[in-house]
N, C-alpha and C. Protein backbone atom coordinates (compact mmCIF):
# COMPACT_ATOMS: atom_id res chain seq x y z
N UNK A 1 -55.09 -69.44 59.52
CA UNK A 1 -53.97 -69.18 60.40
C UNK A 1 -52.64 -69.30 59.66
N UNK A 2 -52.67 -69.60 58.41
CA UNK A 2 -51.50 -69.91 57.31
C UNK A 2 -50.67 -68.68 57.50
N UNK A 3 -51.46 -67.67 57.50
CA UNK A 3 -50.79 -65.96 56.83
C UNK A 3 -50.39 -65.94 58.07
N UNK A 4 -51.19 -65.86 59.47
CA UNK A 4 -50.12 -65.47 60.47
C UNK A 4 -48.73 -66.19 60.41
N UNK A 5 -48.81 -67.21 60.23
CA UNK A 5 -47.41 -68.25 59.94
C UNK A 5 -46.57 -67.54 59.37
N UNK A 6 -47.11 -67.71 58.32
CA UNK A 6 -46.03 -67.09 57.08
C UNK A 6 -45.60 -65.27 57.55
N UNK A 7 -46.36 -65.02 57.81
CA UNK A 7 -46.18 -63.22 58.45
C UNK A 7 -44.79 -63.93 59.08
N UNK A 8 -45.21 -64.50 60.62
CA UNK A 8 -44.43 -64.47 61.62
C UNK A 8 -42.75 -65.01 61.13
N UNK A 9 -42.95 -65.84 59.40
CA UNK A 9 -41.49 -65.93 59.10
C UNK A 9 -40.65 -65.26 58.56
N UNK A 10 -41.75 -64.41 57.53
CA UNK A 10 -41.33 -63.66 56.97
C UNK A 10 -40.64 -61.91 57.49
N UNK A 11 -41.88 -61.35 58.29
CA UNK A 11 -41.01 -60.70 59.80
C UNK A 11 -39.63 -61.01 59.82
N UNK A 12 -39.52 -62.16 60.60
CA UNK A 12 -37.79 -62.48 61.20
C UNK A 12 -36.82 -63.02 60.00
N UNK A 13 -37.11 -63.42 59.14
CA UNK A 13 -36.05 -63.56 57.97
C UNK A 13 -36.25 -61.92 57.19
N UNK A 14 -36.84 -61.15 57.68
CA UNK A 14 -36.83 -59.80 56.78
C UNK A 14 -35.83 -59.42 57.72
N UNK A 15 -35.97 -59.19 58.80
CA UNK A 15 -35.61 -58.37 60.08
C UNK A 15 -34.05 -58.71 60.16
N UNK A 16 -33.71 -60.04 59.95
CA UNK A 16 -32.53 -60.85 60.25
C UNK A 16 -31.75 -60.31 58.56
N UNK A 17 -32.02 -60.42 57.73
CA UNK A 17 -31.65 -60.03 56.65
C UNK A 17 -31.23 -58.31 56.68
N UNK A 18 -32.07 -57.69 57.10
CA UNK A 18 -32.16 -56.26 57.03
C UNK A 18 -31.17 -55.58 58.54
N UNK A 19 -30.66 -56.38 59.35
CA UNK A 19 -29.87 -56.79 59.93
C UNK A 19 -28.41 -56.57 59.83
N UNK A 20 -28.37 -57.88 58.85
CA UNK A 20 -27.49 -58.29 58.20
C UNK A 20 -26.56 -57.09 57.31
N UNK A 21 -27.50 -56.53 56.41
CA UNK A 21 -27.34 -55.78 55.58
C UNK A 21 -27.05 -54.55 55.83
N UNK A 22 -27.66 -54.04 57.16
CA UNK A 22 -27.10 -52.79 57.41
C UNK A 22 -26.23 -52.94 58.29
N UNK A 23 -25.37 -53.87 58.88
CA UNK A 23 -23.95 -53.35 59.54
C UNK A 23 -23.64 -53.94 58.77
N UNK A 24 -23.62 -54.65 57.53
CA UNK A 24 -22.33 -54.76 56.36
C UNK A 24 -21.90 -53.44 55.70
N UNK A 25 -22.86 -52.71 55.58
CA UNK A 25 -22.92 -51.24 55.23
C UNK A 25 -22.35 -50.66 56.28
N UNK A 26 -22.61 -50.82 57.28
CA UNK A 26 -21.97 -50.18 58.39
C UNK A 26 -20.56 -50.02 58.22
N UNK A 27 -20.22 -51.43 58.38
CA UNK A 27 -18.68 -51.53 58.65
C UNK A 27 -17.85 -50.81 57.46
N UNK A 28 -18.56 -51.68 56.06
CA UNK A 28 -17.80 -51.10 54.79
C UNK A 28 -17.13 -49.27 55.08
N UNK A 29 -18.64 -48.58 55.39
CA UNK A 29 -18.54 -47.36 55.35
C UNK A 29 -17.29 -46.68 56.53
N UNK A 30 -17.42 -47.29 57.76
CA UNK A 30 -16.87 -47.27 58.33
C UNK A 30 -14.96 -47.36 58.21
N UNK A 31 -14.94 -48.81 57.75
CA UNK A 31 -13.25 -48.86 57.70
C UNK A 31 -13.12 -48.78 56.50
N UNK A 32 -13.82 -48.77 55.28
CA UNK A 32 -13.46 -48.43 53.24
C UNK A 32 -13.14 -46.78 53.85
N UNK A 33 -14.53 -46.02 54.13
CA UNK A 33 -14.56 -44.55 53.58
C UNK A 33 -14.21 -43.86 55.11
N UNK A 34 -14.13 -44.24 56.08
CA UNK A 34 -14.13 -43.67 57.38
C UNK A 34 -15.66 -42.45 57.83
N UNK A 35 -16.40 -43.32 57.42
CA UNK A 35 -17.56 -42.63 57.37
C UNK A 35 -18.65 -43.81 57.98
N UNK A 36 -20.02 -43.04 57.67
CA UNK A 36 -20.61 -44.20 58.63
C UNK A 36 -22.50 -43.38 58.59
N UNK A 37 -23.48 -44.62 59.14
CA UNK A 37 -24.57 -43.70 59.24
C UNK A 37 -24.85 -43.48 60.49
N UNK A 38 -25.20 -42.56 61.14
CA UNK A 38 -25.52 -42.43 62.71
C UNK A 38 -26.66 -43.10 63.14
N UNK A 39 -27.67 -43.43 62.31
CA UNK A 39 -28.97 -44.20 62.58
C UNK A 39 -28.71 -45.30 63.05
N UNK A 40 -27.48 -46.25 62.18
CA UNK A 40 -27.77 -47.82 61.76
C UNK A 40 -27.57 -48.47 63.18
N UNK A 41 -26.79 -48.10 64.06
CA UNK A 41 -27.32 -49.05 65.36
C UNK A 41 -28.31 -48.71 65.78
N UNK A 42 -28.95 -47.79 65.76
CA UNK A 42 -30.37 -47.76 66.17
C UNK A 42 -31.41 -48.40 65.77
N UNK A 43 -31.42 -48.49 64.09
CA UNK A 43 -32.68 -49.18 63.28
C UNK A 43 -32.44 -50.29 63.45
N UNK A 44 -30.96 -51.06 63.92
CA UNK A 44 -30.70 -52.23 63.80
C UNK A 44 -31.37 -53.00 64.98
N UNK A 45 -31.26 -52.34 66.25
CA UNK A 45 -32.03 -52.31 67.77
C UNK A 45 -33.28 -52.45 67.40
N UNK A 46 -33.58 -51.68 66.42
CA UNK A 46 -35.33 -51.86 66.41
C UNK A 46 -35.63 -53.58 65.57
N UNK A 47 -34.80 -53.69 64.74
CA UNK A 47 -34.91 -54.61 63.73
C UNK A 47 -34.89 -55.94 64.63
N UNK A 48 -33.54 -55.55 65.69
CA UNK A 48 -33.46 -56.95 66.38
C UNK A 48 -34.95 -56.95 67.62
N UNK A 49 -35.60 -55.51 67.69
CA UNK A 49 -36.61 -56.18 68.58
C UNK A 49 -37.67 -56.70 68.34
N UNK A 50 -37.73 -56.76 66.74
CA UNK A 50 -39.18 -56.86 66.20
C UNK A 50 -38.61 -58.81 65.52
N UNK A 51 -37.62 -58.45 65.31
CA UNK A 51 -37.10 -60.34 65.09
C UNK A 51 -37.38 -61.29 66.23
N UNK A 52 -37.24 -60.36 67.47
CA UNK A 52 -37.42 -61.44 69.03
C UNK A 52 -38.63 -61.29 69.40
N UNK A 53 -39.66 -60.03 68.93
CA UNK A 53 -41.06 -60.33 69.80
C UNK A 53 -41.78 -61.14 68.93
N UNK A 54 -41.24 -60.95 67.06
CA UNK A 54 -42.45 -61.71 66.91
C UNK A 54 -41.53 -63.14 66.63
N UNK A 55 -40.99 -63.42 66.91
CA UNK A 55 -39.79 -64.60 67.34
C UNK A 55 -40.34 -65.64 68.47
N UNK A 56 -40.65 -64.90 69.38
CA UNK A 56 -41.27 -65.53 70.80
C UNK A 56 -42.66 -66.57 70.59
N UNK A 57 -43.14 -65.73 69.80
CA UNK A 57 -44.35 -66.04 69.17
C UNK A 57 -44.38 -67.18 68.55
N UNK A 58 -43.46 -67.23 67.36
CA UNK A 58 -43.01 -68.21 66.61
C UNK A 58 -42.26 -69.59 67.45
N UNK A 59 -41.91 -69.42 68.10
CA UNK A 59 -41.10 -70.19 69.41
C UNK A 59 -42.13 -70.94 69.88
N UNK A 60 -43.21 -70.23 70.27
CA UNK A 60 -44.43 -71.35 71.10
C UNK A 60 -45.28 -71.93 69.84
N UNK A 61 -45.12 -71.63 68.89
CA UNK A 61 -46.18 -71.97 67.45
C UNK A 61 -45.65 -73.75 67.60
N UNK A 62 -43.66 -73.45 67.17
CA UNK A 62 -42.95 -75.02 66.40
C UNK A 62 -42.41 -75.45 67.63
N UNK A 63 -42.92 -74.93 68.94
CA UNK A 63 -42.69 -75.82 70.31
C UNK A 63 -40.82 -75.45 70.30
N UNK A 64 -40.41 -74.51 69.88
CA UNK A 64 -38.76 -74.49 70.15
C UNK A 64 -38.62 -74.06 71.52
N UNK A 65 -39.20 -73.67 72.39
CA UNK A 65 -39.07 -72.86 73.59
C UNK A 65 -38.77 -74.37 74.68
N UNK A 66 -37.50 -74.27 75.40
CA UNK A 66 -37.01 -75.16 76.18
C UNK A 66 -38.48 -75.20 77.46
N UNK A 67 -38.34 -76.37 78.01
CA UNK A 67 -39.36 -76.86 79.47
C UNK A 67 -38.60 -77.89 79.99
N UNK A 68 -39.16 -78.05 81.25
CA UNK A 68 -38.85 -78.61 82.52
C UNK A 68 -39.81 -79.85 82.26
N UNK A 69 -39.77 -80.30 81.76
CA UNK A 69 -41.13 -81.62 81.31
C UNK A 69 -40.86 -82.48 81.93
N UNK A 70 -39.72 -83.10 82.21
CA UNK A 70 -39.15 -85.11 82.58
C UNK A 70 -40.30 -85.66 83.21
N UNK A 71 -40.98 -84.67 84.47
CA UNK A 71 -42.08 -85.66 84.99
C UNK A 71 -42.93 -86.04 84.20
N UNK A 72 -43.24 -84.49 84.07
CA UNK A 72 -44.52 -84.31 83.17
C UNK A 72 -44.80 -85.86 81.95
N UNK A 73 -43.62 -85.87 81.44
CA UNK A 73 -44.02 -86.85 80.01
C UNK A 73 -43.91 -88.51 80.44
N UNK A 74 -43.62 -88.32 82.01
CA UNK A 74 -44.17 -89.83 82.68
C UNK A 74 -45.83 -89.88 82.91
N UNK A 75 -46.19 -89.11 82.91
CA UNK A 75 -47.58 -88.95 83.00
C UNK A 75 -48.37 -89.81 82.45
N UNK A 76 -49.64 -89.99 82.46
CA UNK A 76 -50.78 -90.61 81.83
C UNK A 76 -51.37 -89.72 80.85
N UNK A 77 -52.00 -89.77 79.33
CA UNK A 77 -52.31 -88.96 78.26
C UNK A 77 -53.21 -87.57 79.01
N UNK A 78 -54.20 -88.53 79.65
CA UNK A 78 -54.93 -87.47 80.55
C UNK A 78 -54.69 -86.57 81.69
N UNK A 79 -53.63 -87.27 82.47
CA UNK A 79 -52.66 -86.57 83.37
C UNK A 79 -52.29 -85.49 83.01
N UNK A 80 -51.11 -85.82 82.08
CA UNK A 80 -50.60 -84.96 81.00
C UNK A 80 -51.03 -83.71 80.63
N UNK A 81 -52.53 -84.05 79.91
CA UNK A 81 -53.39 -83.24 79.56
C UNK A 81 -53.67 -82.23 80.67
N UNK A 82 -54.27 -82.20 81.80
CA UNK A 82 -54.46 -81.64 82.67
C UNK A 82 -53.03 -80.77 83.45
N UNK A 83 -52.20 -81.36 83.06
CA UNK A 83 -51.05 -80.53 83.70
C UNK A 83 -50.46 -79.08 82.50
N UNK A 84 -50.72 -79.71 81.29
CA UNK A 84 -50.47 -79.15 80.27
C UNK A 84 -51.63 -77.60 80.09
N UNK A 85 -52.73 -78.08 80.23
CA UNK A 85 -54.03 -76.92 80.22
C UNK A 85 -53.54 -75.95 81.38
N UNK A 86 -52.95 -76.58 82.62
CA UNK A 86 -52.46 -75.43 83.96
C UNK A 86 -51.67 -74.88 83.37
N UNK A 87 -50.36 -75.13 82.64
CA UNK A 87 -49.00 -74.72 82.35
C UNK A 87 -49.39 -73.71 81.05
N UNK A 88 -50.67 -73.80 79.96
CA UNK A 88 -51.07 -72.92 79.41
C UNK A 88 -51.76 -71.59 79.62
N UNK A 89 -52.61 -72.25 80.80
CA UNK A 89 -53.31 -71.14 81.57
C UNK A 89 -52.26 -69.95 82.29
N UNK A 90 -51.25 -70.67 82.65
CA UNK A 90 -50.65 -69.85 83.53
C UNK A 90 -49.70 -69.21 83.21
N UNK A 91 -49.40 -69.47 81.62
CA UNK A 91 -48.73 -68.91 80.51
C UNK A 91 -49.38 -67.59 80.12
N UNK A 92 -50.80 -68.18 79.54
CA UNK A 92 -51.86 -66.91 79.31
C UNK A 92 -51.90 -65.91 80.46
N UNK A 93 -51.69 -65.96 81.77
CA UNK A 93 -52.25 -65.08 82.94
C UNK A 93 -50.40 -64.51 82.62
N UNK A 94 -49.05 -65.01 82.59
CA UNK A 94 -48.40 -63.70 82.77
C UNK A 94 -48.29 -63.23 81.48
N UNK A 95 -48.45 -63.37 79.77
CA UNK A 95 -48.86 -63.11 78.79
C UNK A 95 -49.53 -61.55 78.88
N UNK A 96 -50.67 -62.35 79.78
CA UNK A 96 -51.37 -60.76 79.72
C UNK A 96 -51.35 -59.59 80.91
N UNK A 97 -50.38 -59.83 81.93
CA UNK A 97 -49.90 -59.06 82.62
C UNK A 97 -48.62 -58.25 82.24
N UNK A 98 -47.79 -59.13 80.96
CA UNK A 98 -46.92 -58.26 80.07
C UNK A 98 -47.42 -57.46 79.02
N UNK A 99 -48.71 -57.62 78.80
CA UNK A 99 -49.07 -57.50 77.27
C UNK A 99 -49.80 -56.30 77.86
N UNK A 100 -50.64 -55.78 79.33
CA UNK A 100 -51.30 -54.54 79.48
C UNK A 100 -49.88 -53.74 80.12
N UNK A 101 -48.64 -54.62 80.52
CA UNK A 101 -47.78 -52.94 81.11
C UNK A 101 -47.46 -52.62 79.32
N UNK A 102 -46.87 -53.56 78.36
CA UNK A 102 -46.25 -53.16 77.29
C UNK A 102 -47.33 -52.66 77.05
N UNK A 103 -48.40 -52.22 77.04
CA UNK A 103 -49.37 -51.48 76.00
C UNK A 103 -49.56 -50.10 76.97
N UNK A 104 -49.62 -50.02 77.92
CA UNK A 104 -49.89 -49.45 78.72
C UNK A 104 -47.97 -48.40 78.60
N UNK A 105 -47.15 -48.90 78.57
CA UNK A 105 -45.68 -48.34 78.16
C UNK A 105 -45.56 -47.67 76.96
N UNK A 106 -45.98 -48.29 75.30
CA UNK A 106 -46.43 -47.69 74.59
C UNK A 106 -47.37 -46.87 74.52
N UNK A 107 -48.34 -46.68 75.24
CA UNK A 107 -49.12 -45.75 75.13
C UNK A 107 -48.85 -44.19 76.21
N UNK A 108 -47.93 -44.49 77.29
CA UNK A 108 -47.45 -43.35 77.62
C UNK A 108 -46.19 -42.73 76.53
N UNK A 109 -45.46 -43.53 76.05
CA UNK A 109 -44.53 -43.15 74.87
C UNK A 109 -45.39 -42.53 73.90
N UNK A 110 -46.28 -42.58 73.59
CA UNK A 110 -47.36 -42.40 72.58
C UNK A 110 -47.37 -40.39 72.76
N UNK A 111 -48.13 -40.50 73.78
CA UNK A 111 -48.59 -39.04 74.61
C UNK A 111 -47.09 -38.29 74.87
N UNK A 112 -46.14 -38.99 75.19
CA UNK A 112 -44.67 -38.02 75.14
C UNK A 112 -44.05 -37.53 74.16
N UNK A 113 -44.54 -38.48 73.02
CA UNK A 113 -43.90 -38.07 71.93
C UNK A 113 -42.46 -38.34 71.75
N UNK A 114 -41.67 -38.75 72.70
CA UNK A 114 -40.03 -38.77 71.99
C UNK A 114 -39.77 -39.41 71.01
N UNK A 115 -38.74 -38.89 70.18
CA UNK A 115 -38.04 -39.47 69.18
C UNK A 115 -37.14 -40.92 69.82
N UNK A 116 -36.43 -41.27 68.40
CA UNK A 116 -35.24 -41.67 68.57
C UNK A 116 -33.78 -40.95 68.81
N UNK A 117 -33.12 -41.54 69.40
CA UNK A 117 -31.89 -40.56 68.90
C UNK A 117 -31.23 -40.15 68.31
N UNK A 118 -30.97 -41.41 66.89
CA UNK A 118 -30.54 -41.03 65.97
C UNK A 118 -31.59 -40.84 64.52
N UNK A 119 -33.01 -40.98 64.98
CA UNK A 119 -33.45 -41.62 63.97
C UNK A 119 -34.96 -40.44 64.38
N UNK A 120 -35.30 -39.68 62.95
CA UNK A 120 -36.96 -38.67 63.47
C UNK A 120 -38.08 -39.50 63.31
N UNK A 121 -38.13 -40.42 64.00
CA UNK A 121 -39.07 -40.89 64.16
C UNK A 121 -39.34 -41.19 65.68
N UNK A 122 -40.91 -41.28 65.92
CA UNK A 122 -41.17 -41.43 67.37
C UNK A 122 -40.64 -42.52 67.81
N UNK A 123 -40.39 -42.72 68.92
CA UNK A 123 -39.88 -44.04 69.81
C UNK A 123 -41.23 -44.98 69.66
N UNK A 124 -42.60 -44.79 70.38
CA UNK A 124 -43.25 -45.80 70.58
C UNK A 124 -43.56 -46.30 68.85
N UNK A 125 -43.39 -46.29 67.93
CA UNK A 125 -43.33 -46.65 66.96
C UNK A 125 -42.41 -47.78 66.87
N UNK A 126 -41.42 -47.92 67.36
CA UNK A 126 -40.37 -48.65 67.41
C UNK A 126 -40.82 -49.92 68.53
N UNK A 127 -41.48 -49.30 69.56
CA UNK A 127 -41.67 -50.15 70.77
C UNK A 127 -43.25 -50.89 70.41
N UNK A 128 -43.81 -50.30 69.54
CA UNK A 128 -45.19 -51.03 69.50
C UNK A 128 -45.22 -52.61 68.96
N UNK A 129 -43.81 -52.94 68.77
CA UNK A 129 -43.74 -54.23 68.25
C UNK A 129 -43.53 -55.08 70.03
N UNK A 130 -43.46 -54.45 71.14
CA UNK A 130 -43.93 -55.50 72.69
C UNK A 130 -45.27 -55.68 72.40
N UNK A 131 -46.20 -54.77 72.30
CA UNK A 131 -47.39 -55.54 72.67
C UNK A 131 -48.20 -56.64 71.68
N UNK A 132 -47.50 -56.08 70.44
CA UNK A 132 -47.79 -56.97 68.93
C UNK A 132 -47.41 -58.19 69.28
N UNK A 133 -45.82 -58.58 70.09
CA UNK A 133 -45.73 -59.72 70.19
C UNK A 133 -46.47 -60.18 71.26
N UNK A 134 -46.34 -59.65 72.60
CA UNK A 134 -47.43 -60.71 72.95
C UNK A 134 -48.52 -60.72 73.30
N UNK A 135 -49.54 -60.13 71.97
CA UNK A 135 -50.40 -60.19 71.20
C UNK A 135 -50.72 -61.83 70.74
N UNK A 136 -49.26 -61.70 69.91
CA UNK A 136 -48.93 -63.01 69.05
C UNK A 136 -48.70 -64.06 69.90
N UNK A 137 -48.21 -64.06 71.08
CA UNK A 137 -48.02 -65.21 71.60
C UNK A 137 -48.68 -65.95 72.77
N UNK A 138 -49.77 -64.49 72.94
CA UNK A 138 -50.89 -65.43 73.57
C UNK A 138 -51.90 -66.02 72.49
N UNK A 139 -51.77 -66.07 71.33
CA UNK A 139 -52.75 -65.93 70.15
C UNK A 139 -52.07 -67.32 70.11
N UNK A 140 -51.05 -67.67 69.92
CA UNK A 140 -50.63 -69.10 70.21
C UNK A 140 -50.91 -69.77 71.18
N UNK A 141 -50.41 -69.46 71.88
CA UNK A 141 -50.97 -70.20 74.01
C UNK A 141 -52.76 -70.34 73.63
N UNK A 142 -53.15 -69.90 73.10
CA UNK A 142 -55.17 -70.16 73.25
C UNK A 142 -54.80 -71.24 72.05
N UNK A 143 -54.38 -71.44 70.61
CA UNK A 143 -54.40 -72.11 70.07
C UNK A 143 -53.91 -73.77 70.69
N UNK A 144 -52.69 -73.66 71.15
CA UNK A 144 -52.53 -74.98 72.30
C UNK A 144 -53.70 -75.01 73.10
N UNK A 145 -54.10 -74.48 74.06
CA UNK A 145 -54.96 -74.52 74.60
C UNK A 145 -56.22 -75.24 73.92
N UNK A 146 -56.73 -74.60 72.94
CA UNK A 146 -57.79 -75.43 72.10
C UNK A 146 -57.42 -76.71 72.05
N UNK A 147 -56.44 -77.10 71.20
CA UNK A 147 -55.90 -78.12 70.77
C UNK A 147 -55.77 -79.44 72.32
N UNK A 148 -55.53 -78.81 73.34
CA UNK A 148 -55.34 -79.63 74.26
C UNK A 148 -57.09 -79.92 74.83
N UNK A 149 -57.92 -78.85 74.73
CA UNK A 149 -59.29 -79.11 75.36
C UNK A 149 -59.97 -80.10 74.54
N UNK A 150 -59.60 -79.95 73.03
CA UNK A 150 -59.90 -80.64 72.49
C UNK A 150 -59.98 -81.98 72.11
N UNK A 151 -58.67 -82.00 72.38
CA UNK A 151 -58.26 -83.21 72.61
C UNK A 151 -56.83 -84.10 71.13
N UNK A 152 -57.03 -82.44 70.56
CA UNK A 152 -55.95 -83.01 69.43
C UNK A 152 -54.40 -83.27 69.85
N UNK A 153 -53.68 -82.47 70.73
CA UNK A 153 -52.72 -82.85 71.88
C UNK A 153 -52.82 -83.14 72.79
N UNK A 154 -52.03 -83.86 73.72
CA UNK A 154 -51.69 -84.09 75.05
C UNK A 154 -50.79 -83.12 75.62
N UNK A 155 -49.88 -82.56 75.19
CA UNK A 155 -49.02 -81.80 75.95
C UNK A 155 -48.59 -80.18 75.15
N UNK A 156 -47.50 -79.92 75.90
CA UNK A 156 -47.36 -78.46 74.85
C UNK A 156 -46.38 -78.99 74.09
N UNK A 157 -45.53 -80.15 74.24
CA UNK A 157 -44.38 -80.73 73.17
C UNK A 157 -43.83 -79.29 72.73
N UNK A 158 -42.86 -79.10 73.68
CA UNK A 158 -41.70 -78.44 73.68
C UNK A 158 -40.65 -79.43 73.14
N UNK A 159 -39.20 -77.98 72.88
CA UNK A 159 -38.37 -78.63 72.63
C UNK A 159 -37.68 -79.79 73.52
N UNK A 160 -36.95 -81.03 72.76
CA UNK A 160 -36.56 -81.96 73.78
C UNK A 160 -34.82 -81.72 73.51
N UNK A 161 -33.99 -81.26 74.05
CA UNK A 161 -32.68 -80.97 74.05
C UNK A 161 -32.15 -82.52 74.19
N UNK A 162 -32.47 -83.13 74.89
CA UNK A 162 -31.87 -84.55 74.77
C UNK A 162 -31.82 -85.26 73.60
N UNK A 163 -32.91 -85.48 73.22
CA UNK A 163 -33.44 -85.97 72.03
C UNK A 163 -32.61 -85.76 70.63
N UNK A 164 -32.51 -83.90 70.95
CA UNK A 164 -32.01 -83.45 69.44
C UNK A 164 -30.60 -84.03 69.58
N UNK A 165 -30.01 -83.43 70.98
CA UNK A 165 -28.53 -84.09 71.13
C UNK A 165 -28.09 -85.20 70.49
N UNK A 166 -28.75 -86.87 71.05
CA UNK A 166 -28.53 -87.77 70.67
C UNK A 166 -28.89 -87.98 68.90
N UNK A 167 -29.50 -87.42 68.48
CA UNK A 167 -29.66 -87.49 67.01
C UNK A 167 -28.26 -86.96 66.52
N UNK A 168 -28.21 -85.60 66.88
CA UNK A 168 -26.67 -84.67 66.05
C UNK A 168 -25.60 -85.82 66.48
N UNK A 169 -25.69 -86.46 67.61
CA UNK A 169 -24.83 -87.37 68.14
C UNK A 169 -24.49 -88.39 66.99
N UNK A 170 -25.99 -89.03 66.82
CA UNK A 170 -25.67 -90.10 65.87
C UNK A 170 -25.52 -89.61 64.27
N UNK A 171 -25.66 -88.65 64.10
CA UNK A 171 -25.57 -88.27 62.47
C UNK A 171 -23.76 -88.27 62.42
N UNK A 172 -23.53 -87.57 63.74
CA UNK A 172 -21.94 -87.29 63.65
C UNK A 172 -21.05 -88.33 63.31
N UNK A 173 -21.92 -89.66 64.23
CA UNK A 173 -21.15 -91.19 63.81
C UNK A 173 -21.33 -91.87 62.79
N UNK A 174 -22.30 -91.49 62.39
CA UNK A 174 -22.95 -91.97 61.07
C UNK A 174 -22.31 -91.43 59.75
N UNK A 175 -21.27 -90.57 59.85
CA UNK A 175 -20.45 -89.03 58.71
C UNK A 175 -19.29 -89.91 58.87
């Protein structure tokens, strides 16, 4: 599961870079030469959608995705556990009610054939990165899932916004 990792970072630091790089080009061309490419907000749209689906993914992997937990982590390990396996399950069930319209969306894009607008290439080419991601991010949700049946976690240990707060808090007093 290493390579999916590393895929899923390398993806969004490519994407975010390649980003980057083409509206610096943008602009240069723009206010240096008064010129410009007609594509680059477009590829850039694509770039930023393939940074956020397989982003999402990556989000439920290192637990960054915010939750409503406070009760929850009053719980008992086993409590816990059991509330945690519902909150996965029920993750997985709308997962894959997004994951057959996005495939089911790409695949009528598929049969239409449209382009881009600025760009000759087909659209669902561009869009096949919805169902890839959540592909990817129910491929995570079953991995928690294991991990919780198993018994190697108790919870989905999401991000704790409090937590981080009071840390940046104290580093700040600590400077």
């Amino acid at each position: 599961m290493k390579i999916i990792d590393r895929l899923e970072e390398w993806i969004i630091s490519l994407m975010l870079l390649a980003m980057t790089g083409l509206t610096f080009v943008q602009v240069v061309l723009r206010y240096v030469f008064d010129s410009g490419l007609s594509w680059a907000q477009e590829l850039t749209g694509v770039c930023f959608a393939f940074m956020i689906f397989v982003g999402i993914s990556y989000g439920v992997r290192v637990g960054a995705h915010i939750g409503v937990d406070a009760v929850v982590r009053k719980l008992s390990p086993s409590a816990r556990r059991s509330v945690s396996v519902v909150a996965v399950a029920l993750s997985l069930l709308y997962v894959g009610f997004v994951l057959t319209g996005a495939t089911q969306y790409v695949a009528k894009m598929m049969d239409v054939g449209i382009e881009f607008d600025d760009m000759p290439i087909e659209r669902w080419k561009g869009l096949i990165i919805m169902p890839i991601g959540y592909a990817l991010m129910g491929f995570r949700f079953l991995q928690i899932l294991f991990n919780l049946i198993t018994g190697k976690t108790d919870s989905l240990h999401l991000a704790d916004e409090a937590a981080d707060a009071m840390k940046l808090k104290a580093e700040g007093d600590a400077a």
